[in-house]
PDB file of N, CA and C in Angstrom:
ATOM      1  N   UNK A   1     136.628  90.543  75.335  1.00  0.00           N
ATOM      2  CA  UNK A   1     135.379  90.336  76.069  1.00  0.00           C
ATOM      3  C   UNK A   1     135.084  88.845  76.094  1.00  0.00           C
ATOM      4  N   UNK A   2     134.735  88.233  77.528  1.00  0.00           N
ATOM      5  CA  UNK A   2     134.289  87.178  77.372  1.00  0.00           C
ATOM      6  C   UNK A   2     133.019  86.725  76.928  1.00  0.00           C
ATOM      7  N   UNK A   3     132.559  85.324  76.445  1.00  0.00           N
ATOM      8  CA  UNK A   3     131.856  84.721  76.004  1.00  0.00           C
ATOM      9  C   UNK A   3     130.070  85.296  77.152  1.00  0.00           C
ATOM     10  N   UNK A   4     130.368  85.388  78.705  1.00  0.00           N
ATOM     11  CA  UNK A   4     129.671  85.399  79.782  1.00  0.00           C
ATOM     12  C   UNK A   4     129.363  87.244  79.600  1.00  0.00           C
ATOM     13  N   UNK A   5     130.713  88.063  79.558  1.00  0.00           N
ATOM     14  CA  UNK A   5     130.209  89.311  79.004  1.00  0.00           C
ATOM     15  C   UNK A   5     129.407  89.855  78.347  1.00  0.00           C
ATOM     16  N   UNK A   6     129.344  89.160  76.861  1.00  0.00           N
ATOM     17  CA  UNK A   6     128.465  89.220  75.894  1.00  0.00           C
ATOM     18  C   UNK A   6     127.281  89.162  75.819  1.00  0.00           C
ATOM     19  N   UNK A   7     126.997  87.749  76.614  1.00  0.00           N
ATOM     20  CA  UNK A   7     125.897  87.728  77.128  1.00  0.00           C
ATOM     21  C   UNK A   7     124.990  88.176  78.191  1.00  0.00           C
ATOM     22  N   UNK A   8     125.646  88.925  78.868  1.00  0.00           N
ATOM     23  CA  UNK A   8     125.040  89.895  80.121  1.00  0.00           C
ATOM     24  C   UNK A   8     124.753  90.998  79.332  1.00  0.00           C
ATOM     25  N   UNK A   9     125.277  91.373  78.260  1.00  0.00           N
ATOM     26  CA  UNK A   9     125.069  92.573  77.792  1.00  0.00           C
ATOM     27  C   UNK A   9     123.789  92.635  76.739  1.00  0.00           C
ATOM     28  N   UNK A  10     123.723  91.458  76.473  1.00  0.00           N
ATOM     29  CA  UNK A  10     121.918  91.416  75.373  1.00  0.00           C
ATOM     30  C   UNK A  10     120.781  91.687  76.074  1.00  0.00           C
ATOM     31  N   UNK A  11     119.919  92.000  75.669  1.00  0.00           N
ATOM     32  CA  UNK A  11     118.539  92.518  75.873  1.00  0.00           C
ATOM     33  C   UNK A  11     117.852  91.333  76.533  1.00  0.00           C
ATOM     34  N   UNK A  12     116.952  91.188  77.392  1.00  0.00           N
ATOM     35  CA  UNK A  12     116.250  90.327  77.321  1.00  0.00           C
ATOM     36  C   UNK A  12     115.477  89.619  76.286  1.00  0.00           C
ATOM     37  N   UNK A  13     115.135  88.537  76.660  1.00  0.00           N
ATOM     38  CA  UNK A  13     113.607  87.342  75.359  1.00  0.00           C
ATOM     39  C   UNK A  13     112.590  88.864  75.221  1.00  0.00           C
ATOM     40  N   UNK A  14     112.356  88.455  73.519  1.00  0.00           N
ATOM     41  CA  UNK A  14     110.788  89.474  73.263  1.00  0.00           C
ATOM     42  C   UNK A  14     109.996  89.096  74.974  1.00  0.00           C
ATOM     43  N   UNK A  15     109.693  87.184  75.015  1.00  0.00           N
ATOM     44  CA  UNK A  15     108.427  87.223  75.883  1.00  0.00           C
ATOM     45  C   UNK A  15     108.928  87.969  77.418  1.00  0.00           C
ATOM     46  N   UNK A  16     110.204  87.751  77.754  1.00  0.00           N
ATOM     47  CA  UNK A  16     110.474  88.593  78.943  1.00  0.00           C
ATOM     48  C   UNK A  16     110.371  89.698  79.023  1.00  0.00           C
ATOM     49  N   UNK A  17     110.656  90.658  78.058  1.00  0.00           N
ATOM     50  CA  UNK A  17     110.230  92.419  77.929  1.00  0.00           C
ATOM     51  C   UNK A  17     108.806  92.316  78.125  1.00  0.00           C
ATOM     52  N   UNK A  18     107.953  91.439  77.753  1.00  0.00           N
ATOM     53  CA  UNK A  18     106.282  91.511  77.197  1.00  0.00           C
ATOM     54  C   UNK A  18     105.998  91.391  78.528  1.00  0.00           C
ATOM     55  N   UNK A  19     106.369  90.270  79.288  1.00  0.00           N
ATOM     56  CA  UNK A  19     105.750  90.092  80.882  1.00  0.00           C
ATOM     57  C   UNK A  19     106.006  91.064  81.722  1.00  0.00           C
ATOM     58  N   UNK A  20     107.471  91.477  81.985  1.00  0.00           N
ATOM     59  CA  UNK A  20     107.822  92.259  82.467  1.00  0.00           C
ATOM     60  C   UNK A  20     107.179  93.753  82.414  1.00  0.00           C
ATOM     61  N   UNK A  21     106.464  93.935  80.907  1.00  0.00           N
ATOM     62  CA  UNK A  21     105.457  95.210  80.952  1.00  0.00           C
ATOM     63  C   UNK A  21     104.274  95.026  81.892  1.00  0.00           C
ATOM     64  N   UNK A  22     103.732  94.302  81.350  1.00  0.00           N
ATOM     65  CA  UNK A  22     102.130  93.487  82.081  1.00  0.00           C
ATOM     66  C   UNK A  22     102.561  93.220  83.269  1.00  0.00           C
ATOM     67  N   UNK A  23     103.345  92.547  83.732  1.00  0.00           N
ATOM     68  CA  UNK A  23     103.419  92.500  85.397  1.00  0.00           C
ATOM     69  C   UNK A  23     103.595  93.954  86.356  1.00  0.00           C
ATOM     70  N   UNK A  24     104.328  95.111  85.378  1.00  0.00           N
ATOM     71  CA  UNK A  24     104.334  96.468  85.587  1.00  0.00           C
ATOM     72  C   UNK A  24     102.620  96.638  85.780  1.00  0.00           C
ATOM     73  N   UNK A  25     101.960  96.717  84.748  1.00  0.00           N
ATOM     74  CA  UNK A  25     100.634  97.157  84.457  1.00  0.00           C
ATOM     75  C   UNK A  25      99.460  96.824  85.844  1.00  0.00           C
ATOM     76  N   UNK A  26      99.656  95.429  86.039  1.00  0.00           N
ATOM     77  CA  UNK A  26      98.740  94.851  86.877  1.00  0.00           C
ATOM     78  C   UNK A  26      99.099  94.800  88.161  1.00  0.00           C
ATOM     79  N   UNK A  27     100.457  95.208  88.416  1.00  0.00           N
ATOM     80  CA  UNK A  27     100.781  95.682  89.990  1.00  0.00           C
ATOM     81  C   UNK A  27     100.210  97.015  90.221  1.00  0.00           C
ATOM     82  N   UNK A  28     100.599  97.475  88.912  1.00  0.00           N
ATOM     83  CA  UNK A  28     100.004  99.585  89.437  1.00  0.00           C
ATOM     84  C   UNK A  28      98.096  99.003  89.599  1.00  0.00           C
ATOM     85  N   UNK A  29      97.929  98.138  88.669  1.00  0.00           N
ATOM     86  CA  UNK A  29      96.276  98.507  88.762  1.00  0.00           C
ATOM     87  C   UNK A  29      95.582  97.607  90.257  1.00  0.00           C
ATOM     88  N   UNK A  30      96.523  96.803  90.951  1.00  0.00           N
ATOM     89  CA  UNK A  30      95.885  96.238  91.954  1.00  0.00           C
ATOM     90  C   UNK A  30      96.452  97.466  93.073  1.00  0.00           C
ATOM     91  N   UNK A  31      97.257  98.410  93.123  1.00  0.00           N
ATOM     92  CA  UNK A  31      97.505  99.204  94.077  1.00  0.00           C
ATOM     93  C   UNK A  31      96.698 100.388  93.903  1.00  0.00           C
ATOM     94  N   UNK A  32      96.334 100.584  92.451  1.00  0.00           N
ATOM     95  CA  UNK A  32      95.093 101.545  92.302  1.00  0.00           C
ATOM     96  C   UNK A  32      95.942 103.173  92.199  1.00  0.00           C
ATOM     97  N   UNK A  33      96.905 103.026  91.726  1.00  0.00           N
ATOM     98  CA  UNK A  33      97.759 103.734  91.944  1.00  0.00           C
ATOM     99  C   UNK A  33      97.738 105.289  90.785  1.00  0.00           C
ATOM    100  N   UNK A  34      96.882 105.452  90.752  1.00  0.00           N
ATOM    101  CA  UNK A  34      96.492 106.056  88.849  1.00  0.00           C
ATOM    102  C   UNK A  34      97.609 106.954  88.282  1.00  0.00           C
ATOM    103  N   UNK A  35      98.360 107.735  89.232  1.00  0.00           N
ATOM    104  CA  UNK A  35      99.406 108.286  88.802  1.00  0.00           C
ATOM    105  C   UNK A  35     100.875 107.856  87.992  1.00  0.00           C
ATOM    106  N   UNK A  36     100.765 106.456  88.879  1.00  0.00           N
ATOM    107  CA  UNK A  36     102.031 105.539  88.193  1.00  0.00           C
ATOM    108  C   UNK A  36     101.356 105.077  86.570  1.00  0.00           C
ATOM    109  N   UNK A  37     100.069 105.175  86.412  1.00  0.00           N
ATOM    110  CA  UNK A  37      99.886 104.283  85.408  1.00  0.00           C
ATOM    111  C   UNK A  37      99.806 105.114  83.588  1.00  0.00           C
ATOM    112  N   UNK A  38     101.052 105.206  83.460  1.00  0.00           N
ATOM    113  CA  UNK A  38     101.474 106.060  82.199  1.00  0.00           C
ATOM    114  C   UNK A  38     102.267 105.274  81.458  1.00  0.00           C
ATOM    115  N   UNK A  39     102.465 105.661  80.514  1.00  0.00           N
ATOM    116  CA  UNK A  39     103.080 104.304  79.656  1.00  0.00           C
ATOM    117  C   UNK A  39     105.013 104.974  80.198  1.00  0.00           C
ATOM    118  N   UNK A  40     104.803 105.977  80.261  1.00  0.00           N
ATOM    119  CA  UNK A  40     106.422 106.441  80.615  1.00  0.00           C
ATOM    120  C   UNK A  40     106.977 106.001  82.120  1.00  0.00           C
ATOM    121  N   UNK A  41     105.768 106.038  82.948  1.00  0.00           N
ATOM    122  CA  UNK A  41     105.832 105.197  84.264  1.00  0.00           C
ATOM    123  C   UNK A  41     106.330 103.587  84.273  1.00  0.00           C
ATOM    124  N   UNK A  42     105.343 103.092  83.597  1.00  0.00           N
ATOM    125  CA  UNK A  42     105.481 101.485  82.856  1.00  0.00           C
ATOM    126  C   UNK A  42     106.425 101.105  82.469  1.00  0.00           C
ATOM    127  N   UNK A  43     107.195 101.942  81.707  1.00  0.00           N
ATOM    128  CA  UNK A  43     108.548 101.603  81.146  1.00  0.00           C
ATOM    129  C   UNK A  43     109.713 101.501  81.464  1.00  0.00           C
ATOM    130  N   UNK A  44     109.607 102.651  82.347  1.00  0.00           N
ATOM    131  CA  UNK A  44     110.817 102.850  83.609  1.00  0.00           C
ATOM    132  C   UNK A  44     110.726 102.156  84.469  1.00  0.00           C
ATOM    133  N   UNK A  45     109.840 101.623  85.032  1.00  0.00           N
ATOM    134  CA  UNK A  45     109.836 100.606  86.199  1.00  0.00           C
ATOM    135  C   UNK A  45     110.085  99.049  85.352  1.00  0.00           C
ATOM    136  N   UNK A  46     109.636  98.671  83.787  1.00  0.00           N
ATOM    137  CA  UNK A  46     110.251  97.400  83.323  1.00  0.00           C
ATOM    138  C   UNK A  46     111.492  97.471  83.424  1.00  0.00           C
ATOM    139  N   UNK A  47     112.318  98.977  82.677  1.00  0.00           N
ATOM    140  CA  UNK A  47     113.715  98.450  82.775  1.00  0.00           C
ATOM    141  C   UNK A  47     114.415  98.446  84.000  1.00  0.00           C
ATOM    142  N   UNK A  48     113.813  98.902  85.091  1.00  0.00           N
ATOM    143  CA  UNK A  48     114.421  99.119  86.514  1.00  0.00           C
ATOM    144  C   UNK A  48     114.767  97.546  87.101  1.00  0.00           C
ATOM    145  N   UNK A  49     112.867  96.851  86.652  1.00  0.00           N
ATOM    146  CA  UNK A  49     112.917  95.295  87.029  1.00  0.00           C
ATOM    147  C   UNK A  49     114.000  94.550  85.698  1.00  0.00           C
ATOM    148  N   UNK A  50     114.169  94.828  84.796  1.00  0.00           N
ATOM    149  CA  UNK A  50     114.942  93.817  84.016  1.00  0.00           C
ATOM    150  C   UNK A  50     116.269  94.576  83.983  1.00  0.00           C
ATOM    151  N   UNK A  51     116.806  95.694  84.254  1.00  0.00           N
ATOM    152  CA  UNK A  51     118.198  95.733  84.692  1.00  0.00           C
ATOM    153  C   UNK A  51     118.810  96.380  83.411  1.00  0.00           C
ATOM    154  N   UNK A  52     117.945  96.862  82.603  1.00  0.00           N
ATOM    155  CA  UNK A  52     118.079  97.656  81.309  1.00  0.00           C
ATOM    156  C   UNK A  52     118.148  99.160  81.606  1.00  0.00           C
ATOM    157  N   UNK A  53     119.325  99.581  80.526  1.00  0.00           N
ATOM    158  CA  UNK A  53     119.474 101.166  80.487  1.00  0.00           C
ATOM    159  C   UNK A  53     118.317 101.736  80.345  1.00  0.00           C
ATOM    160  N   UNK A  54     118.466 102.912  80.696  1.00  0.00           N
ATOM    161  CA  UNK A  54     117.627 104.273  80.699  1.00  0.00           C
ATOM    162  C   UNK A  54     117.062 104.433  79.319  1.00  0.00           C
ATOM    163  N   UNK A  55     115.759 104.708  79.127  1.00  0.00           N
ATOM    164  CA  UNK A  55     114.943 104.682  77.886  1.00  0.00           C
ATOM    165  C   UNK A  55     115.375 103.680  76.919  1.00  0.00           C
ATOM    166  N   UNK A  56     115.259 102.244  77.412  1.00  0.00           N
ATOM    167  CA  UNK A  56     115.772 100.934  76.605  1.00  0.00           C
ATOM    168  C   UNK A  56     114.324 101.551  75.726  1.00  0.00           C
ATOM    169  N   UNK A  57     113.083 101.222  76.273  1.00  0.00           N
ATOM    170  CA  UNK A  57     111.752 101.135  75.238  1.00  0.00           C
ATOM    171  C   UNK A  57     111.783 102.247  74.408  1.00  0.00           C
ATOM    172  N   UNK A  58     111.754 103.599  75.288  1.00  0.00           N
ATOM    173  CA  UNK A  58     112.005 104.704  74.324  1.00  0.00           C
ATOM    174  C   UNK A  58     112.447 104.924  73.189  1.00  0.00           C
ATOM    175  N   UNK A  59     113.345 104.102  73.707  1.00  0.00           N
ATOM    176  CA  UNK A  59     114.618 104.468  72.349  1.00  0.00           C
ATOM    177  C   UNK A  59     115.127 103.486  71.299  1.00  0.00           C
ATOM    178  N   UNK A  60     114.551 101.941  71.724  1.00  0.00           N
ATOM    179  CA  UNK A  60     114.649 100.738  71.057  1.00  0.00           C
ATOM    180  C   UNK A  60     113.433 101.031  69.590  1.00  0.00           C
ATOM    181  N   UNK A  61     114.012 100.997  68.233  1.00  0.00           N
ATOM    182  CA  UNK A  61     113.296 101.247  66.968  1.00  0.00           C
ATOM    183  C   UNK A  61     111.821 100.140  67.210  1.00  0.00           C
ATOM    184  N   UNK A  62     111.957  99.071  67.437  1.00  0.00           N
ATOM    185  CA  UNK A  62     110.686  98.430  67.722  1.00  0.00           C
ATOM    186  C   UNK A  62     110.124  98.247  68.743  1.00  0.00           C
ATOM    187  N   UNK A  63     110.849  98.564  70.010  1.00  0.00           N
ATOM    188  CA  UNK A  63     109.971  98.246  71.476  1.00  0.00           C
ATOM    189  C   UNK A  63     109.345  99.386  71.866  1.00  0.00           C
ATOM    190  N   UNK A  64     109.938 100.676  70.806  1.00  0.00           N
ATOM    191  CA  UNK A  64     109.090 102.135  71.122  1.00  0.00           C
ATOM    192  C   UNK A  64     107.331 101.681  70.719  1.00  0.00           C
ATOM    193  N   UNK A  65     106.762 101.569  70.032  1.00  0.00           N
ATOM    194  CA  UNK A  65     105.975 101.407  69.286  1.00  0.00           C
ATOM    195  C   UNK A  65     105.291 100.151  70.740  1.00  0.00           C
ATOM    196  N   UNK A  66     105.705  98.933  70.068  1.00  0.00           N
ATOM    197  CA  UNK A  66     105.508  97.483  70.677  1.00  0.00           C
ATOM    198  C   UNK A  66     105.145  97.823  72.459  1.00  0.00           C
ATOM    199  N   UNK A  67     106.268  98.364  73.109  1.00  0.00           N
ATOM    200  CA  UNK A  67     105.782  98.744  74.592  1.00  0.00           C
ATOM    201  C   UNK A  67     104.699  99.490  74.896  1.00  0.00           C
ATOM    202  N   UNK A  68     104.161 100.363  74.278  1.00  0.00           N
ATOM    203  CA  UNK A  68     102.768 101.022  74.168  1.00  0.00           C
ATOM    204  C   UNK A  68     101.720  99.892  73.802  1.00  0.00           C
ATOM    205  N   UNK A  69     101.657  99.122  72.634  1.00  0.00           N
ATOM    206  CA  UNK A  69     100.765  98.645  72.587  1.00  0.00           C
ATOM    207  C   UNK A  69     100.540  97.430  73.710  1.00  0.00           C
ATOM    208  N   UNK A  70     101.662  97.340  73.828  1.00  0.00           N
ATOM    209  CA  UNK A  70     101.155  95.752  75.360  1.00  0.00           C
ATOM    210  C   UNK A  70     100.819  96.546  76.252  1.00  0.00           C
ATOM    211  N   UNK A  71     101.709  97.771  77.135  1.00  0.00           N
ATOM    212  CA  UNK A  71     100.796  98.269  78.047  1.00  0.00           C
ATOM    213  C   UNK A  71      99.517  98.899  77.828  1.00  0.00           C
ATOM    214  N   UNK A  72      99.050  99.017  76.817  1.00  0.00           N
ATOM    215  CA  UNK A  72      97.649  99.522  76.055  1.00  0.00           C
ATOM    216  C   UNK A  72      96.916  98.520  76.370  1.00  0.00           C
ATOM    217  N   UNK A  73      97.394  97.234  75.968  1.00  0.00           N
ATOM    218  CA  UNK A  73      96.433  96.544  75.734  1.00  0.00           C
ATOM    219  C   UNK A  73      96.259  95.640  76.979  1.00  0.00           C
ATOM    220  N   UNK A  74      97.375  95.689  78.074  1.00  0.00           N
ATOM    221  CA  UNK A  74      97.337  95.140  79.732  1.00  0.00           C
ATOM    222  C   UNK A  74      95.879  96.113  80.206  1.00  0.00           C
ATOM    223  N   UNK A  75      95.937  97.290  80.168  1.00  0.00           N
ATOM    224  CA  UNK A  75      94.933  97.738  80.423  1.00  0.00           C
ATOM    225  C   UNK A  75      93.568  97.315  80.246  1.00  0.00           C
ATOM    226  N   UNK A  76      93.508  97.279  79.257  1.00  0.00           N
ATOM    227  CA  UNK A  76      92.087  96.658  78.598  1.00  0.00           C
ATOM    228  C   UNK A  76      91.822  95.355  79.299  1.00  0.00           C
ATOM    229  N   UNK A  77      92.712  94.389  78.931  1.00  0.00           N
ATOM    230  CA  UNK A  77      92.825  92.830  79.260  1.00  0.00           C
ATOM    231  C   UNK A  77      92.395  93.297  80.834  1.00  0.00           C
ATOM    232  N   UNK A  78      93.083  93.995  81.928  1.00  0.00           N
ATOM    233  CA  UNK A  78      93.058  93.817  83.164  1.00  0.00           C
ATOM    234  C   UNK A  78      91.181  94.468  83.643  1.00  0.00           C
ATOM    235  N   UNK A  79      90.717  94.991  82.526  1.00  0.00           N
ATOM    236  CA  UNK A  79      89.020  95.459  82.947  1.00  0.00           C
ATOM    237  C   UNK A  79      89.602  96.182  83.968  1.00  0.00           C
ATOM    238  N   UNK A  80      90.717  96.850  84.433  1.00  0.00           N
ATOM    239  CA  UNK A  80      90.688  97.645  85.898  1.00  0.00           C
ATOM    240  C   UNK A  80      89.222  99.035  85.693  1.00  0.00           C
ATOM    241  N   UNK A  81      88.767  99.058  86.875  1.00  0.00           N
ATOM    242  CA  UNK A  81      87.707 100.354  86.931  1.00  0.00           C
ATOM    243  C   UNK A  81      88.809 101.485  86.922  1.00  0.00           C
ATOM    244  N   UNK A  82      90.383 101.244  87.247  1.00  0.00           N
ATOM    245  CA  UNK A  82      90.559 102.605  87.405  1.00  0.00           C
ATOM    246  C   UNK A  82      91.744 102.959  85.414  1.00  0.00           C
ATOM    247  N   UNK A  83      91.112 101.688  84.426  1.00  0.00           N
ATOM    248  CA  UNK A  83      91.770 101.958  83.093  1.00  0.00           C
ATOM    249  C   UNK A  83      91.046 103.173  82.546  1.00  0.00           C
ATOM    250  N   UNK A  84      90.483 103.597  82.990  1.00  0.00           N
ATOM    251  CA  UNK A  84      89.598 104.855  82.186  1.00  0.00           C
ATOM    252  C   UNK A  84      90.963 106.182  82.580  1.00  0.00           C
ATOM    253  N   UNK A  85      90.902 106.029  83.459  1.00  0.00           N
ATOM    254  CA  UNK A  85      92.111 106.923  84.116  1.00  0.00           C
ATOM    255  C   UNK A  85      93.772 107.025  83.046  1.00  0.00           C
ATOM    256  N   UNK A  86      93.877 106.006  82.206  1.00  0.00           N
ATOM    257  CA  UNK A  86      95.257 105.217  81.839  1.00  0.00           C
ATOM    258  C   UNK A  86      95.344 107.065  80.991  1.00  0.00           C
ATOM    259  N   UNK A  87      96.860 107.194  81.041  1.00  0.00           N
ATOM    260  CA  UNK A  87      96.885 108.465  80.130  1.00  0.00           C
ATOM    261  C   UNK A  87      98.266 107.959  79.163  1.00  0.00           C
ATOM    262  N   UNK A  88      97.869 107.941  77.955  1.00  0.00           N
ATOM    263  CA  UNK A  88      98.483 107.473  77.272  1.00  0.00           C
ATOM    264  C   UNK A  88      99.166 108.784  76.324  1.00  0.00           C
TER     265      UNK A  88
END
């Protein structure tokens, strides 16, 4: 395996998983979209945008946990009227 292999194959930066949630979060809440806005929704559409396997968050020992609380807490941060809706 090359040196360029290796490196295609690592995970993204903590802060790139973190944005990549929140930029999930605050697109569903400016489209008002309430159905997309589930943390299992959220997650699947980060790894879709960062190019990560199927249940990376799910199934990652610390981003299980960690991906809930940022999209938890995008919610809050974003004051959306429609976070009451968020089903966690």
């Amino acid at each position: 395996m090359s040196d360029l292999e290796s490196l295609s194959d690592s995970p993204p930066s903590n802060a790139a998983l973190k944005k990549a949630l929140q930029s999930v979060v605050q697109e569903i809440c400016e489209t008002r979209k309430v159905e997309d806005l589930t943390v299992k929704r959220v997650r699947i559409a980060a790894e879709k945008r960062l190019g990560l396997q199927k249940d990376f968050f799910k199934n990652h020992p610390v981003w299980k946990d960690r991906s809930k609380d940022i999209i938890q807490a995008e919610v809050v941060c974003a004051n959306s009227p429609i976070g009451r809706y968020f089903f966690f």
